[in-house]
Protein backbone atom coordinates (compact mmCIF):
# COMPACT_ATOMS: atom_id res chain seq x y z
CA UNK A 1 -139.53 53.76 -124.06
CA UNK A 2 -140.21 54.42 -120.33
CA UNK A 3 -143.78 56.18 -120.36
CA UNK A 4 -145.17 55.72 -124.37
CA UNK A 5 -147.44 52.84 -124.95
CA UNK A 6 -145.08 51.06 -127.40
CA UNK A 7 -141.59 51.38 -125.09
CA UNK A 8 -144.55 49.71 -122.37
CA UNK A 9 -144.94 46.70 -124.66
CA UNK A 10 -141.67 46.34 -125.47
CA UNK A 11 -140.40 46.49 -121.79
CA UNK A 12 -143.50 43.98 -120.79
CA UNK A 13 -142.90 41.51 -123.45
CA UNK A 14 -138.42 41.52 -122.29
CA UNK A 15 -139.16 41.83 -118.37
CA UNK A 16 -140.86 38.70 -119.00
CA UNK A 17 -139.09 36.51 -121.34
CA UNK A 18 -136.16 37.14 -118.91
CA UNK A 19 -138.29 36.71 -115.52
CA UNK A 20 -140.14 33.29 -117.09
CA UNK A 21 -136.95 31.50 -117.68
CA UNK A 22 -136.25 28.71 -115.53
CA UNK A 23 -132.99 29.71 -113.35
CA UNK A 24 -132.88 28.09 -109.80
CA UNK A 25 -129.50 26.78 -110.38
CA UNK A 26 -128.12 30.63 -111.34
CA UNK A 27 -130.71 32.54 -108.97
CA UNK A 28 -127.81 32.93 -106.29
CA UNK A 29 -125.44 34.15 -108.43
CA UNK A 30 -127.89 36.17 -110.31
CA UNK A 31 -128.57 37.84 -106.82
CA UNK A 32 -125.18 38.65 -106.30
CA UNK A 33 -124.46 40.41 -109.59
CA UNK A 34 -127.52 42.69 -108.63
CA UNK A 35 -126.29 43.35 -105.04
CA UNK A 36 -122.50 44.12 -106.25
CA UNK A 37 -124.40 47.81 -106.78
CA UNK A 38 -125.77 47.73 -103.14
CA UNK A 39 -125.19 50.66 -100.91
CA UNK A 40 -122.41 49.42 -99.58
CA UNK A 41 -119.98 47.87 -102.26
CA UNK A 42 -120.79 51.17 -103.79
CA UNK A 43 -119.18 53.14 -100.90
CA UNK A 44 -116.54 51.25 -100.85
CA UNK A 45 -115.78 51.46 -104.79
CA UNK A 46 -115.84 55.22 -104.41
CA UNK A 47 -113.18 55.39 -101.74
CA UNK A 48 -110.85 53.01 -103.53
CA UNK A 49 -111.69 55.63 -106.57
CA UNK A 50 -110.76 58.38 -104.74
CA UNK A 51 -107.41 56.80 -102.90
CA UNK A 52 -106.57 55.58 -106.70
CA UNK A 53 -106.69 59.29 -107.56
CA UNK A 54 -104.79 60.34 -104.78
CA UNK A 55 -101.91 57.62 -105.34
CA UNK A 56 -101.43 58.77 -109.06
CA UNK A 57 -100.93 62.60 -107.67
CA UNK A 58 -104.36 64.19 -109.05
CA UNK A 59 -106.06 66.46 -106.15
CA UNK A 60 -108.69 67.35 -108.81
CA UNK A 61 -109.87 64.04 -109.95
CA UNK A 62 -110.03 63.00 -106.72
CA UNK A 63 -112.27 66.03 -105.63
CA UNK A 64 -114.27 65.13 -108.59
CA UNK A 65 -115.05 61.28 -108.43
CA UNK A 66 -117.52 61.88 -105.15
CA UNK A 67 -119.15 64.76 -107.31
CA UNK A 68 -120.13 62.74 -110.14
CA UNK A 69 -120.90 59.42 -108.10
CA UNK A 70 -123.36 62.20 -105.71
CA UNK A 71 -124.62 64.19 -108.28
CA UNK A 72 -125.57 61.11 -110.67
CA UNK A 73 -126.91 58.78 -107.80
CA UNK A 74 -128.79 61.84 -105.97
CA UNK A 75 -130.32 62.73 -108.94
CA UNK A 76 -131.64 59.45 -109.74
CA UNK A 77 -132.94 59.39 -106.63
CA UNK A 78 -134.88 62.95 -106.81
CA UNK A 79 -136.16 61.63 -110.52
CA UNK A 80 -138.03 58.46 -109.14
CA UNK A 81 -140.59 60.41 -107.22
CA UNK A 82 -141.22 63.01 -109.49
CA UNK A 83 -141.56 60.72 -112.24
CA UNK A 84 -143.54 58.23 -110.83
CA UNK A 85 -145.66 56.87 -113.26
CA UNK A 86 -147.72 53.14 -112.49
CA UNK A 87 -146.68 51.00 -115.33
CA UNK A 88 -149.06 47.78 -115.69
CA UNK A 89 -147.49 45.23 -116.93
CA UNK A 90 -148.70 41.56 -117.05
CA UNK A 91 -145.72 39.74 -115.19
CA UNK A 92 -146.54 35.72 -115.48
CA UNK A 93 -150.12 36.28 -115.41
CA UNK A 94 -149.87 38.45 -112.18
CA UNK A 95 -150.25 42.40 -112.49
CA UNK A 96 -147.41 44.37 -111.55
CA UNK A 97 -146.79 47.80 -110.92
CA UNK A 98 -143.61 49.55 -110.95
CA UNK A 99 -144.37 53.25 -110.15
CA UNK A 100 -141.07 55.18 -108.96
CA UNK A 101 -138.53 52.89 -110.38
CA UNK A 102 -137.24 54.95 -113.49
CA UNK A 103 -134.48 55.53 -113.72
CA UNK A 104 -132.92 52.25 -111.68
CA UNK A 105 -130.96 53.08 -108.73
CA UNK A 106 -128.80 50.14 -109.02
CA UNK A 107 -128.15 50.79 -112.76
CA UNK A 108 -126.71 53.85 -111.88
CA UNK A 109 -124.78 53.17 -109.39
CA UNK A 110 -122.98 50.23 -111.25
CA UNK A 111 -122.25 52.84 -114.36
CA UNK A 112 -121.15 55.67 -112.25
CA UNK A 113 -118.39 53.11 -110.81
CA UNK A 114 -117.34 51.67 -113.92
CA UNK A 115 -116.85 55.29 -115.96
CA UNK A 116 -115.09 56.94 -113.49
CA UNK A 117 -112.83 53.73 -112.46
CA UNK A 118 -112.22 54.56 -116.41
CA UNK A 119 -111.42 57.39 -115.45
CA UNK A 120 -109.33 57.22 -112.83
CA UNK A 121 -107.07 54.88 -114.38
CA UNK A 122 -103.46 55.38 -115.95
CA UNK A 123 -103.24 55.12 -119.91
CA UNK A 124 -101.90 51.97 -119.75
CA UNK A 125 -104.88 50.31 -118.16
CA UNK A 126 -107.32 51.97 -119.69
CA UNK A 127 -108.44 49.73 -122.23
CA UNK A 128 -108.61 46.75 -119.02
CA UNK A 129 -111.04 49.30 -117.24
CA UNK A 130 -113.09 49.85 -120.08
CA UNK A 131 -113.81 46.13 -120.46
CA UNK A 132 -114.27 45.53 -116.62
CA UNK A 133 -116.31 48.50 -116.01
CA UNK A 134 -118.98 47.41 -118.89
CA UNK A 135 -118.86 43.75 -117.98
CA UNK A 136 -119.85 44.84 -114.29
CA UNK A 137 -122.59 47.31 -115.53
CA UNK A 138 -123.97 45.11 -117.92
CA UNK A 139 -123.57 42.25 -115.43
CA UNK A 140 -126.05 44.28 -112.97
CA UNK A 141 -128.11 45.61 -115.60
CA UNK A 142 -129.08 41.94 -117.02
CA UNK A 143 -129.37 40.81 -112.83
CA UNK A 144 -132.05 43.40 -112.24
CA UNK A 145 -134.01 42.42 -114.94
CA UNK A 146 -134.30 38.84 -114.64
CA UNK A 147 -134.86 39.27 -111.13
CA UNK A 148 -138.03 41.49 -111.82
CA UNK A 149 -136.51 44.18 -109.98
CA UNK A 150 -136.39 46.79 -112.69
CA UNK A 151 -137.67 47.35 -116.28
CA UNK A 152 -135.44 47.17 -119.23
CA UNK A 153 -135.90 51.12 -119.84
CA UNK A 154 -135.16 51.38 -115.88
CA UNK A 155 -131.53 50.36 -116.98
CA UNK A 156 -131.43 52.00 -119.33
CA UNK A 157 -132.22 55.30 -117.25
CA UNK A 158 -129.84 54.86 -114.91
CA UNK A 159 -127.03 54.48 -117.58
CA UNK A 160 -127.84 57.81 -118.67
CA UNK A 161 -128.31 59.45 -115.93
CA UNK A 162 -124.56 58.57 -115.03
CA UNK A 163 -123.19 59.07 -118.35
CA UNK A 164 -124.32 62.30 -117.96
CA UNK A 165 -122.62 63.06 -114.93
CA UNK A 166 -119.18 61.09 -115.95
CA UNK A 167 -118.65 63.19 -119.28
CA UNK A 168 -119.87 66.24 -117.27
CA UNK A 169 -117.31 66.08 -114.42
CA UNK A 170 -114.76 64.66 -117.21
CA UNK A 171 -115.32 68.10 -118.83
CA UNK A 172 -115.59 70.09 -116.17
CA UNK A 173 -112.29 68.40 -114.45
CA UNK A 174 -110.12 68.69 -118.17
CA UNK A 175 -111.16 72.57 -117.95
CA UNK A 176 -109.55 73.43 -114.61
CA UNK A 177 -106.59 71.13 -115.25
CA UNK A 178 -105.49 72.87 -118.13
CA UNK A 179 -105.73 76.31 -116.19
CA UNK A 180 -102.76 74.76 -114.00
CA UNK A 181 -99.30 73.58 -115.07
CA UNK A 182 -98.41 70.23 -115.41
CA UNK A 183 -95.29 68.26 -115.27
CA UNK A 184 -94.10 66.76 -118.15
CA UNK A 185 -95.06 63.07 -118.17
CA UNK A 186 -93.72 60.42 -120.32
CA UNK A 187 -96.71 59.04 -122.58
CA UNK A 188 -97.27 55.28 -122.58
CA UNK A 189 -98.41 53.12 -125.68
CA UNK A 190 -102.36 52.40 -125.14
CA UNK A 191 -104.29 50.22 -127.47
CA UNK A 192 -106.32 51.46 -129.86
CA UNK A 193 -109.60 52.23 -129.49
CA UNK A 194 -110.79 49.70 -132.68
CA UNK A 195 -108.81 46.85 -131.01
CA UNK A 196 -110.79 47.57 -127.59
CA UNK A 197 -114.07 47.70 -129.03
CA UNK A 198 -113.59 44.25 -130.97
CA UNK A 199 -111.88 42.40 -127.65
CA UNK A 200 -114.62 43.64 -125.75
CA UNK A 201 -117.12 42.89 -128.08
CA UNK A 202 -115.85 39.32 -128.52
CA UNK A 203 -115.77 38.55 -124.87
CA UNK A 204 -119.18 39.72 -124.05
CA UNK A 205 -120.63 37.83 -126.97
CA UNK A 206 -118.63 34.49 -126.26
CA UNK A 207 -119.96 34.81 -122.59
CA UNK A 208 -123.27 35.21 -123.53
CA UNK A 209 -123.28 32.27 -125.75
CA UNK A 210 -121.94 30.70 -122.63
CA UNK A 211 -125.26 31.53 -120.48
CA UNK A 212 -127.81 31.03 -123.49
CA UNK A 213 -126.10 27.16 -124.05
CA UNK A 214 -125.50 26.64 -120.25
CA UNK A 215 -128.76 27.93 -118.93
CA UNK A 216 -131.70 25.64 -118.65
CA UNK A 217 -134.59 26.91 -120.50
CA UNK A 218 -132.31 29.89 -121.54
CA UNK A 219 -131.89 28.72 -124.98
CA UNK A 220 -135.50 27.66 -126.36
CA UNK A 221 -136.50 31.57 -124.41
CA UNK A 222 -134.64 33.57 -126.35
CA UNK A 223 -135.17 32.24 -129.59
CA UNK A 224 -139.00 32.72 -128.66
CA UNK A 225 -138.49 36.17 -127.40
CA UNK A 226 -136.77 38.60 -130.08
CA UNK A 227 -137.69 41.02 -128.14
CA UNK A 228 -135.77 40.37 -125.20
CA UNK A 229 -133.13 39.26 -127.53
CA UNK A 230 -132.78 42.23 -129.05
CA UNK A 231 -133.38 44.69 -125.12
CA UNK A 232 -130.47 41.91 -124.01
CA UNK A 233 -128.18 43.23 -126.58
CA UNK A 234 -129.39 46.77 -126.11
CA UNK A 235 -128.54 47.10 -122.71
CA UNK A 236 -124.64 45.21 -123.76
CA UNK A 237 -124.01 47.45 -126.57
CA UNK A 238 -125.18 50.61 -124.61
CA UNK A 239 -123.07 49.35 -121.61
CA UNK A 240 -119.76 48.80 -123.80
CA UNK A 241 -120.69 52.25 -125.57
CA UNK A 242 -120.37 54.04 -122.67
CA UNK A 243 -117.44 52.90 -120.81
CA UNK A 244 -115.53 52.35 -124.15
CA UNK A 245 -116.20 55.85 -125.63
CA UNK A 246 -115.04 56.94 -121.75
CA UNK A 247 -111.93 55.49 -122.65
CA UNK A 248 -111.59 57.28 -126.37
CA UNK A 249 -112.54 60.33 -125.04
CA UNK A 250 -109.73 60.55 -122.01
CA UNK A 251 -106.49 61.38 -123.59
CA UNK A 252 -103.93 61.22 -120.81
């Protein structure tokens, strides 16, 4: 979708259904959705990681959150230069180019956070994480776009990219904990993983419906823009995907 001619259209014709609608009422809190994945809030949401590791007793996971938030942000930072590619787009009848900004940095950052907050978490919570972890991604996901900042296959990119890492250090962290010895722990009740995917679902469509009615212009948009319809719900069910198949995946 990033570099074909077709994926080009497709990310024109969303960047700028979302970009054209009129928003000066939400532009503020648009803004600070996208800037929750800053530098800094992103610092800070890895040490609280790590000291949440630390309180529930697991040296390894805690060793391994920085890994995966490093090696997933780092590398998204090594692919934007040696992908660079100028994409033309026509952006409300000005030319823009976005050369360097696959995969988004922001995007990355924001699901890097949310899948290993899933994974940090007891049993118990799990299911809570999941839901906050894709609401925030998906929050910063839809705030980069409408702001212009990023493609739609930018966000997508950078959910990848820390997918990648996530299930990778998840792996690579089950591995060497079943090489040592564990106390016995009791096992608490967690909900299912169908009754997760339908809550979440539910929310995230009711608040949508929310915007779309509440939103001037938002309404009359998207029903002229399919397109951006369809990379809107693209980017929420890819979101939800992630963190809640995070959650199926962890066990204990």
């Amino acid at each position: 979708m990033a570099f074909s001619p077709g994926g080009r259209i497709v990310d024109a014709s969303a960047m700028q259904a979302f970009t054209s609608v009129p928003r000066p009422p939400l532009t503020p809190s648009i803004e600070g959705a996208a800037a929750l994945a800053d530098p800094l809030p992103f610092v800070l949401g890895g040490i609280a990681l790590v000291a949440l590791s630390l309180l529930r007793r697991r040296l390894l996971m805690a060793a391994t959150v920085p890994l995966i938030l490093l090696g997933a942000n780092l590398t998204t930072q090594a692919l934007k230069p040696a992908l660079a590619n100028p994409r033309m787009i026509e952006l409300n009848a000005t030319p823009s180019i976005y050369p360097g900004s696959w995969p988004s940095g922001h995007a990355t950052a924001s699901m890097s956070l949310a899948l290993c907050l899933v994974l940090v978490i007891g049993p118990r919570l799990r299911p809570l994480a999941a839901l906050l972890g894709a609401g925030y991604a998906i929050a910063v996901g839809y705030a980069l776009v409408a702001l212009g900042w990023h493609l739609p296959s930018d966000v997508f990119g950078g959910y990848l990219v820390a997918a990648t890492f996530t299930f990778l250090g998840t792996a690579g962290l089950a591995a060497l904990e079943a090489r040592r010895p564990r106390r016995a722990a009791r096992q608490t009740a967690a909900i299912s993983p169908r009754v997760l995917a339908w809550t979440t679902a539910s929310l995230l469509l009711v608040g949508g419906l929310a915007v779309v009615l509440k939103a001037p212009g938002m309404t009359e948009s998207a029903l002229r823009h399919p397109t951006a319809m369809a990379v809107a719900m693209g980017i929420g069910m890819l979101g939800l995907a992630l963190t809640a198949g995070m959650a199926v995946v962890l066990r204990r």
